[in-house]
N, C-alpha and C. Protein backbone atom coordinates (compact mmCIF):
# COMPACT_ATOMS: atom_id res chain seq x y z
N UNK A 1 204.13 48.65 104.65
CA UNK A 1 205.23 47.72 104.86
C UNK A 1 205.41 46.80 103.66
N UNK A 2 204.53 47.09 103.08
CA UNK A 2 204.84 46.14 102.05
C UNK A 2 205.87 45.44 100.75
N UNK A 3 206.34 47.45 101.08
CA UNK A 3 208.57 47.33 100.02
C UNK A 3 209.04 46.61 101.00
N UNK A 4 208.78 45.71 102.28
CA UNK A 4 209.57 44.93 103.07
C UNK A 4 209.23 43.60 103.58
N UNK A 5 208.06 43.25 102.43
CA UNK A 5 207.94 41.78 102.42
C UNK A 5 208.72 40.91 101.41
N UNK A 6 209.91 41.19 100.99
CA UNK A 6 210.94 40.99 100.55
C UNK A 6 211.73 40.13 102.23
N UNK A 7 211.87 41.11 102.76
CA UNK A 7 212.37 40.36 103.78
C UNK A 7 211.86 39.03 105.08
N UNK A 8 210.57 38.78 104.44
CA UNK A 8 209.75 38.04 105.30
C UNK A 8 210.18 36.54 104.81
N UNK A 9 209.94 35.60 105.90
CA UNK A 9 210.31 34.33 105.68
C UNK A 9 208.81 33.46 106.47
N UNK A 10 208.23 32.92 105.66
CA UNK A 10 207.23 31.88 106.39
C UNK A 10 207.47 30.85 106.49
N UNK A 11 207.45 30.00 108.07
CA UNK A 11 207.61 28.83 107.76
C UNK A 11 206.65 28.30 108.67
N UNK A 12 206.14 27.29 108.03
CA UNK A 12 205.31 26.41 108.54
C UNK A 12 205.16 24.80 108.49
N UNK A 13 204.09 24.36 109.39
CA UNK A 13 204.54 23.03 109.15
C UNK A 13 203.64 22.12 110.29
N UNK A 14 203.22 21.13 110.19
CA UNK A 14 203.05 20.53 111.36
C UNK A 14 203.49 20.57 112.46
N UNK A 15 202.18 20.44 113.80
CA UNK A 15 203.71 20.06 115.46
C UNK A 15 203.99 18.87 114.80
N UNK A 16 205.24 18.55 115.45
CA UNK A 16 205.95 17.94 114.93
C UNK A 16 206.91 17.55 113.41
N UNK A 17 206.88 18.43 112.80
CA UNK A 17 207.36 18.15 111.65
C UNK A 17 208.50 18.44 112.00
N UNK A 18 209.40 19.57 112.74
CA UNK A 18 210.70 20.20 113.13
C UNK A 18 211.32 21.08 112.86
N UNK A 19 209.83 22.69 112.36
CA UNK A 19 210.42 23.50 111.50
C UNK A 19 210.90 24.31 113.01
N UNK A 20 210.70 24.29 114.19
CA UNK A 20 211.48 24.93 115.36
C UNK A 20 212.69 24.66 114.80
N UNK A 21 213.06 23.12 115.42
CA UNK A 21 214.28 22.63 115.52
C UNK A 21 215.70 23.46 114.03
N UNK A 22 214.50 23.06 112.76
CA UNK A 22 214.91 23.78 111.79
C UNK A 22 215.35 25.14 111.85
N UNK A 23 214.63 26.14 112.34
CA UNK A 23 214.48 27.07 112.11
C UNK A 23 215.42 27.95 113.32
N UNK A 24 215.54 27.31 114.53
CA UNK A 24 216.45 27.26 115.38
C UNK A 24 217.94 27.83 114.81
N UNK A 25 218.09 25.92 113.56
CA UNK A 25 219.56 25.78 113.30
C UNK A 25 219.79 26.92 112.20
N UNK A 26 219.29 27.33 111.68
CA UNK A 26 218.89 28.59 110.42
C UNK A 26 219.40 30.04 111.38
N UNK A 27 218.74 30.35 112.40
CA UNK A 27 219.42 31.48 113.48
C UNK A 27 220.64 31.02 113.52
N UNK A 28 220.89 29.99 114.22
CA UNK A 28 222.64 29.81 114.78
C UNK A 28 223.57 29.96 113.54
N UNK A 29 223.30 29.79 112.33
CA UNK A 29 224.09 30.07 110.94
C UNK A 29 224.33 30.67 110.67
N UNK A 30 223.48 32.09 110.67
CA UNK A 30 223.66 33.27 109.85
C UNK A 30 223.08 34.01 110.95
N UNK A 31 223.21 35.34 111.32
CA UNK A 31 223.17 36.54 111.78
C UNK A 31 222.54 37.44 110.95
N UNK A 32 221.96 37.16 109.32
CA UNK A 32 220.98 37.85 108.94
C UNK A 32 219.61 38.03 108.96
N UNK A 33 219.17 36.35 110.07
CA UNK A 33 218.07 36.47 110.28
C UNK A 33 217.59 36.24 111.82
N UNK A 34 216.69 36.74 111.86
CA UNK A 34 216.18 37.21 113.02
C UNK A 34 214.81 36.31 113.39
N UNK A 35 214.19 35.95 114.30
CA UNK A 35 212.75 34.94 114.93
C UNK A 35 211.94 36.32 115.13
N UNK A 36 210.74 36.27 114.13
CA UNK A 36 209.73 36.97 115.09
C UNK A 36 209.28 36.28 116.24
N UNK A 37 209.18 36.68 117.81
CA UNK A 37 208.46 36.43 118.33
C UNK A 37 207.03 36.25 118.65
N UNK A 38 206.28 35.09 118.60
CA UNK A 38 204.68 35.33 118.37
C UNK A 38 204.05 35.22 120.00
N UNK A 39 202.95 36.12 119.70
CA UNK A 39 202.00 35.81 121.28
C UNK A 39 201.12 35.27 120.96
N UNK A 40 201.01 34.90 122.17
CA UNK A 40 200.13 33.47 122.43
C UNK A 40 199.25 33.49 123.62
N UNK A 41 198.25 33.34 123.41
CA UNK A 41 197.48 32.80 125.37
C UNK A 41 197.65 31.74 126.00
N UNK A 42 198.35 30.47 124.90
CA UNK A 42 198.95 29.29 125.65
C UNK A 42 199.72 29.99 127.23
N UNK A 43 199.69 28.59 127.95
CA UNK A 43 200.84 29.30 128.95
C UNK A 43 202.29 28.46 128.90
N UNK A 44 203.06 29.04 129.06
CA UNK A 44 204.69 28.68 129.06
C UNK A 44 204.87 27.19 129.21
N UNK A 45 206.04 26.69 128.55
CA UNK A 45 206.13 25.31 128.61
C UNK A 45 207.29 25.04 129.09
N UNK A 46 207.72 24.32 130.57
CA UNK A 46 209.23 23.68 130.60
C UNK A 46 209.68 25.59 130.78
N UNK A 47 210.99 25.46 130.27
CA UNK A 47 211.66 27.07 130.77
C UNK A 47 211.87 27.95 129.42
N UNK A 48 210.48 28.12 128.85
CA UNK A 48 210.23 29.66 128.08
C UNK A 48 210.20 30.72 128.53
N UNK A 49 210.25 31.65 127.99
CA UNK A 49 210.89 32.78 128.66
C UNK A 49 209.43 33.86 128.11
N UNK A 50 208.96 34.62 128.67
CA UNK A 50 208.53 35.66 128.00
C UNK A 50 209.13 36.53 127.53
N UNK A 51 208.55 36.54 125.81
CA UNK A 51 209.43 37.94 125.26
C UNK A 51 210.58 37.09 124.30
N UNK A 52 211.23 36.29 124.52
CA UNK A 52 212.02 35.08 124.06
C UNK A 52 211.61 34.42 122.74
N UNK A 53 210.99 33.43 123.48
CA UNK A 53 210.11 32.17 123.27
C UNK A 53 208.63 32.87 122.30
N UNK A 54 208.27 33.52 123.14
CA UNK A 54 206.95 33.71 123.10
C UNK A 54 206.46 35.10 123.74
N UNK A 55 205.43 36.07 123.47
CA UNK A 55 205.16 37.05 123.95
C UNK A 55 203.39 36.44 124.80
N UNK A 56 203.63 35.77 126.28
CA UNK A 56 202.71 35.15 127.13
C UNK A 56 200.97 36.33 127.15
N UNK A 57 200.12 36.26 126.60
CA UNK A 57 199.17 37.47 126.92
C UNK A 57 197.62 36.50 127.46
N UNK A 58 197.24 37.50 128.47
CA UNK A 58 195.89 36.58 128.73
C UNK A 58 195.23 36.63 127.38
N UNK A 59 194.36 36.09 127.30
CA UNK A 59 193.23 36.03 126.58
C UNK A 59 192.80 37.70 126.33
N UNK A 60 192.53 38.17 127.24
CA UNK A 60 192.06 39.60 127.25
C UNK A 60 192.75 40.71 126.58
N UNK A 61 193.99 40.52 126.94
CA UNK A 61 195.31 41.22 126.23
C UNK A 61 195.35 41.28 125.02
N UNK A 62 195.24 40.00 124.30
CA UNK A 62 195.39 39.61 122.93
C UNK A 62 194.18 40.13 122.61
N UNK A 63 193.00 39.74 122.55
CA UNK A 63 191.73 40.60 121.92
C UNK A 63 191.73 41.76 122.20
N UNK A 64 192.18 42.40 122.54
CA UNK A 64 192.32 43.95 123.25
C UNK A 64 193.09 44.31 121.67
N UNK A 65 194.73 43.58 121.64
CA UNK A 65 195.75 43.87 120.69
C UNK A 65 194.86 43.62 119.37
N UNK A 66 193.91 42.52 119.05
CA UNK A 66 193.22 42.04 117.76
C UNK A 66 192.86 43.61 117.40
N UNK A 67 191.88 44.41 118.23
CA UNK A 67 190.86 45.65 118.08
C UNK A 67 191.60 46.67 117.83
N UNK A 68 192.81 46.58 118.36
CA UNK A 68 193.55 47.78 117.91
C UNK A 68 194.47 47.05 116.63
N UNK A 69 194.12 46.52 116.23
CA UNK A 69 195.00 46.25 115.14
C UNK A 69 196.90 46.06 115.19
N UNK A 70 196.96 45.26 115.93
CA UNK A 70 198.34 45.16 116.48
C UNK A 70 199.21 44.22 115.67
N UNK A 71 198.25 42.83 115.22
CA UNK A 71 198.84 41.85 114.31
C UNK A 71 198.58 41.66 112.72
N UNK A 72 199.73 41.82 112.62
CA UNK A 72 199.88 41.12 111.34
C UNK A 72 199.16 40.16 110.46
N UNK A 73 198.89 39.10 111.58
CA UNK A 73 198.13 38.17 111.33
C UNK A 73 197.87 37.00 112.75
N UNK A 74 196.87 36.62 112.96
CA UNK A 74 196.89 35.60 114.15
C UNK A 74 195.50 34.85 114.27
N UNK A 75 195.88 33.52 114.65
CA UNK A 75 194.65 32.54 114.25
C UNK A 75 194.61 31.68 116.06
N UNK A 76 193.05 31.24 115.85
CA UNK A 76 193.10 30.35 117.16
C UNK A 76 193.24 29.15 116.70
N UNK A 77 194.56 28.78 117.34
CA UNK A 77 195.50 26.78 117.06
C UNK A 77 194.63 26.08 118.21
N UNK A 78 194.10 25.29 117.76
CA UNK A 78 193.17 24.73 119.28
C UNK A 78 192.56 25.68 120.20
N UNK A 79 193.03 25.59 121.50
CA UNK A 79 192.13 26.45 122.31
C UNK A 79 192.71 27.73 122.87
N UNK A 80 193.84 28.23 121.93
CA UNK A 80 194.46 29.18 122.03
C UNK A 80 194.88 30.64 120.94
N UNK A 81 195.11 31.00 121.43
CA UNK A 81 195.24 32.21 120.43
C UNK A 81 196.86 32.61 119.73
N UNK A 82 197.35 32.69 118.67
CA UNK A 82 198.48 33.07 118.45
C UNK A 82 198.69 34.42 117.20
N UNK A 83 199.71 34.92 117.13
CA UNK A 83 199.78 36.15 116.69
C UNK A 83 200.51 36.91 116.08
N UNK A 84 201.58 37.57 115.54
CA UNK A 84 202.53 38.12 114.82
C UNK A 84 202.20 39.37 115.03
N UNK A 85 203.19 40.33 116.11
CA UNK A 85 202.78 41.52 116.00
C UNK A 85 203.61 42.09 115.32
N UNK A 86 202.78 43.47 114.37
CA UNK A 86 203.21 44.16 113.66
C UNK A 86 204.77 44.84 114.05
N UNK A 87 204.59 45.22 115.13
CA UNK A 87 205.76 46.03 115.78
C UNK A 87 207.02 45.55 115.40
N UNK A 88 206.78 44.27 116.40
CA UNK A 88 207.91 43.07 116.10
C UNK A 88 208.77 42.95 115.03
N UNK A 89 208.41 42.65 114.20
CA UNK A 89 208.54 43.13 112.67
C UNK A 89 208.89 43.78 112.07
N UNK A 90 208.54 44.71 111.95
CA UNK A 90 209.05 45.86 111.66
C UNK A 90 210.01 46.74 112.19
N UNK A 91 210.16 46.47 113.44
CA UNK A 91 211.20 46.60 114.27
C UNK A 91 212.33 45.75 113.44
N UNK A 92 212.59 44.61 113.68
CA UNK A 92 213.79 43.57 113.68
C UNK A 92 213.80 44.31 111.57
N UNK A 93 212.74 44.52 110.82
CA UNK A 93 213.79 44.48 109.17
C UNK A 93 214.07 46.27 109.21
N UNK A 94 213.68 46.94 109.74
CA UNK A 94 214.29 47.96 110.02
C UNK A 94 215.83 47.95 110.65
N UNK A 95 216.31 46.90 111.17
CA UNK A 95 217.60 46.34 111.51
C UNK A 95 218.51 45.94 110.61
N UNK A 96 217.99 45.62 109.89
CA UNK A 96 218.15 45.00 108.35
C UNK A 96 218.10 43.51 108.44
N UNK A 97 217.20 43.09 109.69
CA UNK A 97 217.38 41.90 109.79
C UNK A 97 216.18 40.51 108.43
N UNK A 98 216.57 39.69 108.25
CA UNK A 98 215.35 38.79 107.46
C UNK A 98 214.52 38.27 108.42
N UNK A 99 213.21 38.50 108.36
CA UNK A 99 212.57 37.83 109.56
C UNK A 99 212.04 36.98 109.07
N UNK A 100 212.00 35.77 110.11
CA UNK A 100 211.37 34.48 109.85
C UNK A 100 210.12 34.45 110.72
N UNK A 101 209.39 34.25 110.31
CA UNK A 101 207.71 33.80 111.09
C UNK A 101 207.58 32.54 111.05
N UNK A 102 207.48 31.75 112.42
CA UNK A 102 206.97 30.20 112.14
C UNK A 102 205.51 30.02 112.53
N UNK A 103 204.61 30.05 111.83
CA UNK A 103 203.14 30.56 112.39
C UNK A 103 202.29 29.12 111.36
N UNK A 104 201.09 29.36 111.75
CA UNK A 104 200.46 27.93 111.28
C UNK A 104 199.90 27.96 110.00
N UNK A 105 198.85 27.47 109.25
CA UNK A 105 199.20 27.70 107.60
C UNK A 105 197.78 28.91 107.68
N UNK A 106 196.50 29.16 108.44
CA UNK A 106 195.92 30.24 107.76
C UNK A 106 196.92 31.75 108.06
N UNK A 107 197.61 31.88 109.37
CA UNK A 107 198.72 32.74 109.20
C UNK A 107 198.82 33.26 108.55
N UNK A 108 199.69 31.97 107.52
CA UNK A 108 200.74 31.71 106.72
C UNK A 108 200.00 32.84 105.49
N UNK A 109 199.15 32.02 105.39
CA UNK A 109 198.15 32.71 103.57
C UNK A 109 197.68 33.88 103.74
N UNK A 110 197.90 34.68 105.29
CA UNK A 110 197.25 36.07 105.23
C UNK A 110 198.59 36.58 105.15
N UNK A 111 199.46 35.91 105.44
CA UNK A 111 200.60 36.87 105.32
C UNK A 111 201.14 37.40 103.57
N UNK A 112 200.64 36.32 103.06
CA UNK A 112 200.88 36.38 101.36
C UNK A 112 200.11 37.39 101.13
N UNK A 113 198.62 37.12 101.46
CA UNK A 113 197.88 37.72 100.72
C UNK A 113 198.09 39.10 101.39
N UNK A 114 198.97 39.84 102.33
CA UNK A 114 199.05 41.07 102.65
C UNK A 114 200.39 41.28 101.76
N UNK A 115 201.25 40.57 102.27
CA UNK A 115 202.84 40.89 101.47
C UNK A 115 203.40 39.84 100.93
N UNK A 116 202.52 39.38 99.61
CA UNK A 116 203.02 38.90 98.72
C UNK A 116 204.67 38.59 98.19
N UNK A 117 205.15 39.53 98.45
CA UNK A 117 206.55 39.26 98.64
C UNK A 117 207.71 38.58 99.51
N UNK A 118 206.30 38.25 100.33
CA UNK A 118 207.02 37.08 101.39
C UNK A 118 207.52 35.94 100.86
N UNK A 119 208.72 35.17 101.19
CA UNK A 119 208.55 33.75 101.06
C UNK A 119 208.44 32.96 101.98
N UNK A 120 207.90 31.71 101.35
CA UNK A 120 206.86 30.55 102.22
C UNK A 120 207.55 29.35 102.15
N UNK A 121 207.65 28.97 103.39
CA UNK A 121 208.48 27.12 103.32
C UNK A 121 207.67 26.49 104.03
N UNK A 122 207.15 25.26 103.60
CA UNK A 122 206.42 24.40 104.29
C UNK A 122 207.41 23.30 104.78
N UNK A 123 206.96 22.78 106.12
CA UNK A 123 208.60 21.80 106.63
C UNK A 123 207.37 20.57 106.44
N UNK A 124 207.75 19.67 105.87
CA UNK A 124 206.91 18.79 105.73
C UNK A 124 207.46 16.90 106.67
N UNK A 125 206.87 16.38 107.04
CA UNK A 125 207.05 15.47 108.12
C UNK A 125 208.02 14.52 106.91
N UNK A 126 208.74 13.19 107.15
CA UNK A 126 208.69 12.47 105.83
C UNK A 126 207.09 11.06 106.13
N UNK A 127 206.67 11.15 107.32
CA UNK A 127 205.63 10.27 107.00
C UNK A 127 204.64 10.59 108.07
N UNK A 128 203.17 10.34 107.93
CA UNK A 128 202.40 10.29 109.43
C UNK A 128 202.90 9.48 110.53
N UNK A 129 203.30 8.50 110.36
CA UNK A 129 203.52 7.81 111.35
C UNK A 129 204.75 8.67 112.26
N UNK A 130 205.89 8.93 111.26
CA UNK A 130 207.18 9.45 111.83
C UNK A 130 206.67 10.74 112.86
N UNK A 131 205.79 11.49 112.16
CA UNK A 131 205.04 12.64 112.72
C UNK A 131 204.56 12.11 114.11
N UNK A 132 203.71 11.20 114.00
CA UNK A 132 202.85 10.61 115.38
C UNK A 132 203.94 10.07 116.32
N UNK A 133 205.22 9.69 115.91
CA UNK A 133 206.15 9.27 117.01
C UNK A 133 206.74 10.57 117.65
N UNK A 134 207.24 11.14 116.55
CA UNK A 134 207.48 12.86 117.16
C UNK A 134 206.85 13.36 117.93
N UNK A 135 205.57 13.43 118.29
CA UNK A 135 204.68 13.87 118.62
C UNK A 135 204.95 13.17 120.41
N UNK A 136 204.54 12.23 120.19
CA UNK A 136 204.82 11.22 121.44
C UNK A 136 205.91 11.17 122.24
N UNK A 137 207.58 11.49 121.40
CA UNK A 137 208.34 11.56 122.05
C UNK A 137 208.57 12.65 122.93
N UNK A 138 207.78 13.66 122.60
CA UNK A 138 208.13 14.86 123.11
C UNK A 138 207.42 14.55 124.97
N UNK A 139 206.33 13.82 124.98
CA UNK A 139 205.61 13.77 126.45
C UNK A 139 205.65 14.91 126.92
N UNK A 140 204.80 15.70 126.18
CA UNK A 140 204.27 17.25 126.52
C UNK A 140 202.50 17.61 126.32
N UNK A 141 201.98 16.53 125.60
CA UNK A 141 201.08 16.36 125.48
C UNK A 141 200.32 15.14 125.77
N UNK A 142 198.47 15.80 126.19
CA UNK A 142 197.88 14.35 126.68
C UNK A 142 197.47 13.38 125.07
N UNK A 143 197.02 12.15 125.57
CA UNK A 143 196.76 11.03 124.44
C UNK A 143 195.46 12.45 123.58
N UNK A 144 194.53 13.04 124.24
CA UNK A 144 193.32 13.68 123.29
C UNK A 144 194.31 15.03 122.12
N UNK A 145 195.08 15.28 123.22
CA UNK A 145 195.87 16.82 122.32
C UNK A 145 196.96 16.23 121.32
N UNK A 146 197.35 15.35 121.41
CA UNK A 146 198.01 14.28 120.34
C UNK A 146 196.88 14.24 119.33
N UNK A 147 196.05 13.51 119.59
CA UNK A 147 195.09 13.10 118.31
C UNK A 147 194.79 14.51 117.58
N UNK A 148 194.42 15.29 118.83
CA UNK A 148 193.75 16.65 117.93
C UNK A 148 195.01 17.72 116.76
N UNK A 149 196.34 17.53 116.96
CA UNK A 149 197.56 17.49 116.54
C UNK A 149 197.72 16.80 115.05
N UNK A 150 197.30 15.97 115.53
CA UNK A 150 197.34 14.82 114.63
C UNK A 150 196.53 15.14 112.87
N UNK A 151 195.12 15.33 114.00
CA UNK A 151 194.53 15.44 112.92
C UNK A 151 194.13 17.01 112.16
N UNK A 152 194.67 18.07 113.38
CA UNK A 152 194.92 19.41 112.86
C UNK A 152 195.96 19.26 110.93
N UNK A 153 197.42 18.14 111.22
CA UNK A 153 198.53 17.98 110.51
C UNK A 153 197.65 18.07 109.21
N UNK A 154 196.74 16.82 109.60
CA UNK A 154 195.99 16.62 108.30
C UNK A 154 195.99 17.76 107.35
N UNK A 155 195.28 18.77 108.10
CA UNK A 155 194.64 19.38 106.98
C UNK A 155 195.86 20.68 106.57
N UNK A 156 196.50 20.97 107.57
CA UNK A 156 198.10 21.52 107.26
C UNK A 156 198.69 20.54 106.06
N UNK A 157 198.84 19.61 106.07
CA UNK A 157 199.77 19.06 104.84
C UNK A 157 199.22 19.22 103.08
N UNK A 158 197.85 19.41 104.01
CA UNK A 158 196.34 19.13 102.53
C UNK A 158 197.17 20.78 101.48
N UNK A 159 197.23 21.88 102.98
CA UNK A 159 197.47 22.98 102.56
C UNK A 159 198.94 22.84 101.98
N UNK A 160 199.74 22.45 102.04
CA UNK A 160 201.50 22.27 101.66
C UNK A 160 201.57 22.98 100.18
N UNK A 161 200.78 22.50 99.39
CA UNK A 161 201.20 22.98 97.88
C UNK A 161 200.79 24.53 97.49
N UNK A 162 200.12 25.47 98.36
CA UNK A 162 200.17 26.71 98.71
C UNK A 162 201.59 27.60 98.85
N UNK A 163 202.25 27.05 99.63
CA UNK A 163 203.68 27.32 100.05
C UNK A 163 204.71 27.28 98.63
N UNK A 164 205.30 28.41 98.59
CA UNK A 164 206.58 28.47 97.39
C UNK A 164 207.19 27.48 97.60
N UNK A 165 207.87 26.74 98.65
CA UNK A 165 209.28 25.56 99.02
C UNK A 165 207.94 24.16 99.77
N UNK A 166 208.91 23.56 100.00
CA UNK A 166 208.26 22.34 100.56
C UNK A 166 209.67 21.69 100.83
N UNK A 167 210.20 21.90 102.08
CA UNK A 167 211.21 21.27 102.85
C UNK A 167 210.81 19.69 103.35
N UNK A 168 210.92 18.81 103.14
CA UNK A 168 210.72 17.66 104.04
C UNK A 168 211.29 17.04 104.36
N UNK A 169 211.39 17.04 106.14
CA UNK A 169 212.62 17.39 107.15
C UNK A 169 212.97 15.56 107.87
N UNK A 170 213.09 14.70 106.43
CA UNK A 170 213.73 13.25 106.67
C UNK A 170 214.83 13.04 107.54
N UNK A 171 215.82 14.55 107.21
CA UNK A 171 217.27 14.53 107.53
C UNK A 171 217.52 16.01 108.37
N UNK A 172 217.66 16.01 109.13
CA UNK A 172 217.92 17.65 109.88
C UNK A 172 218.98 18.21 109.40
N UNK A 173 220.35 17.71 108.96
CA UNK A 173 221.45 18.40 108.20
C UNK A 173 220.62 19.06 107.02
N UNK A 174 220.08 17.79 106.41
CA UNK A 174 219.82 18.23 105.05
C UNK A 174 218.91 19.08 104.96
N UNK A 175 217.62 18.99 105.49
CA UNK A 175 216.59 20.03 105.76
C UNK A 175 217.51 21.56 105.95
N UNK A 176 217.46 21.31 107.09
CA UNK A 176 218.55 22.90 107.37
C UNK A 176 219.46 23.10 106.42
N UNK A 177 219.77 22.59 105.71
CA UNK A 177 220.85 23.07 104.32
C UNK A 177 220.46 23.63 103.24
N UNK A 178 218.68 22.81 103.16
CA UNK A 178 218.29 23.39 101.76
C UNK A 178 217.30 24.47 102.13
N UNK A 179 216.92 24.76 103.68
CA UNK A 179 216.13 25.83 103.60
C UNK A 179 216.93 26.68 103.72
N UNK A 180 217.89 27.12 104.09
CA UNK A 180 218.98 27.80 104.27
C UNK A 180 219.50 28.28 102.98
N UNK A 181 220.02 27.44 101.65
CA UNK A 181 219.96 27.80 100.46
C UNK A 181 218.93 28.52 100.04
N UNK A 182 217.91 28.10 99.80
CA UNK A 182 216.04 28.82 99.25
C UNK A 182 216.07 30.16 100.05
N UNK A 183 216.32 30.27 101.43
CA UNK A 183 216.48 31.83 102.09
C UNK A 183 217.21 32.51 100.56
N UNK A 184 218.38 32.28 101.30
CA UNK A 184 219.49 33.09 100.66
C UNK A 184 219.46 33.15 98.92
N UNK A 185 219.01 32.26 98.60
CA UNK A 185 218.96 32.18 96.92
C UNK A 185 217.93 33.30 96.54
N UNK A 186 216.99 33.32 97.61
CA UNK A 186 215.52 34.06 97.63
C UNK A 186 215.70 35.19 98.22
N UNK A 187 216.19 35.97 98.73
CA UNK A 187 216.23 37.32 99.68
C UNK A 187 216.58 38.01 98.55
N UNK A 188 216.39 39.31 98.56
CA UNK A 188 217.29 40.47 97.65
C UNK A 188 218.07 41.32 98.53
């Protein structure tokens, strides 16, 4: 797969920084790119959809998929498991679609270091604090999974200068404008 990491898009970023929200407004724009869906052993939040949102797998499922070699790449985010399956993927740029991966930053660096030809956007918060209110506003999480969030960001931001782009998402127009340019300037 690798003549088709040309078409790969990484983005990453802190919870809370807004590379969803971002990455959301990036689908509704253009029709050339496509969301990999990632699985997860988290369970569903509010009205996600399986298959959608997220591909829902027990615990068992997913290590089952690890042994057979199913992902791409996938790391445990706290006390859960997440994933990028190969299929997925390869499915949607066989479409001719650009796929975007929003996955967390060791993901992120296996995905380089497999298909280098990927490109990488880091969505970067504009401050901790702004981050820690984000975080809070959402009331989806307890006061301990906040902190642990929190201080996961840390070492995600430490990683930022890894990443080809560095979006930092002060302004949501503007964010979404310039990752949106860097796609398209960047795709062949």
């Amino acid at each position: 797969m690798s003549d088709l990491s040309s078409k790969l898009v990484v983005v990453s970023g802190p919870s809370g920084a807004g590379k969803d929200t971002i990455v959301s407004r990036l689908l509704g724009m253009d029709s050339d790119f496509s969301l990999s869906v990632s699985a997860t052993t988290r369970a569903p939040r509010g009205d996600e959809v399986d298959g959608k949102n997220y591909y829902f797998l027990s615990t068992e499922d997913f290590l089952s998929k690890i042994e057979n070699d199913a992902f791409i790449e996938y790391a445990k985010y706290g006390s859960n498991y997440y994933g990028t399956l190969k299929s997925d993927v390869e499915q949607r740029i066989r479409n001719g679609k650009t796929v975007i991966l929003v996955i967390e930053v060791n993901g992120a660096a296996n995905i380089k270091r497999l298909y280098p030809g990927a490109l990488s956007i880091f969505i970067m918060p504009p401050s901790s604090e702004v981050l820690e209110n984000r975080l809070r506003k959402r009331q989806t999480d307890s006061e301990d999974a906040i902190i642990k969030r929190l201080d996961i960001a840390k070492t995600e931001i430490s990683r930022s200068t890894d990443y080809d782009y560095i979006v930092i998402n002060d302004d949501l127009d503007r964010a979404v404008a310039e990752a949106h340019e860097i796609i398209k300037r960047t795709q062949k």
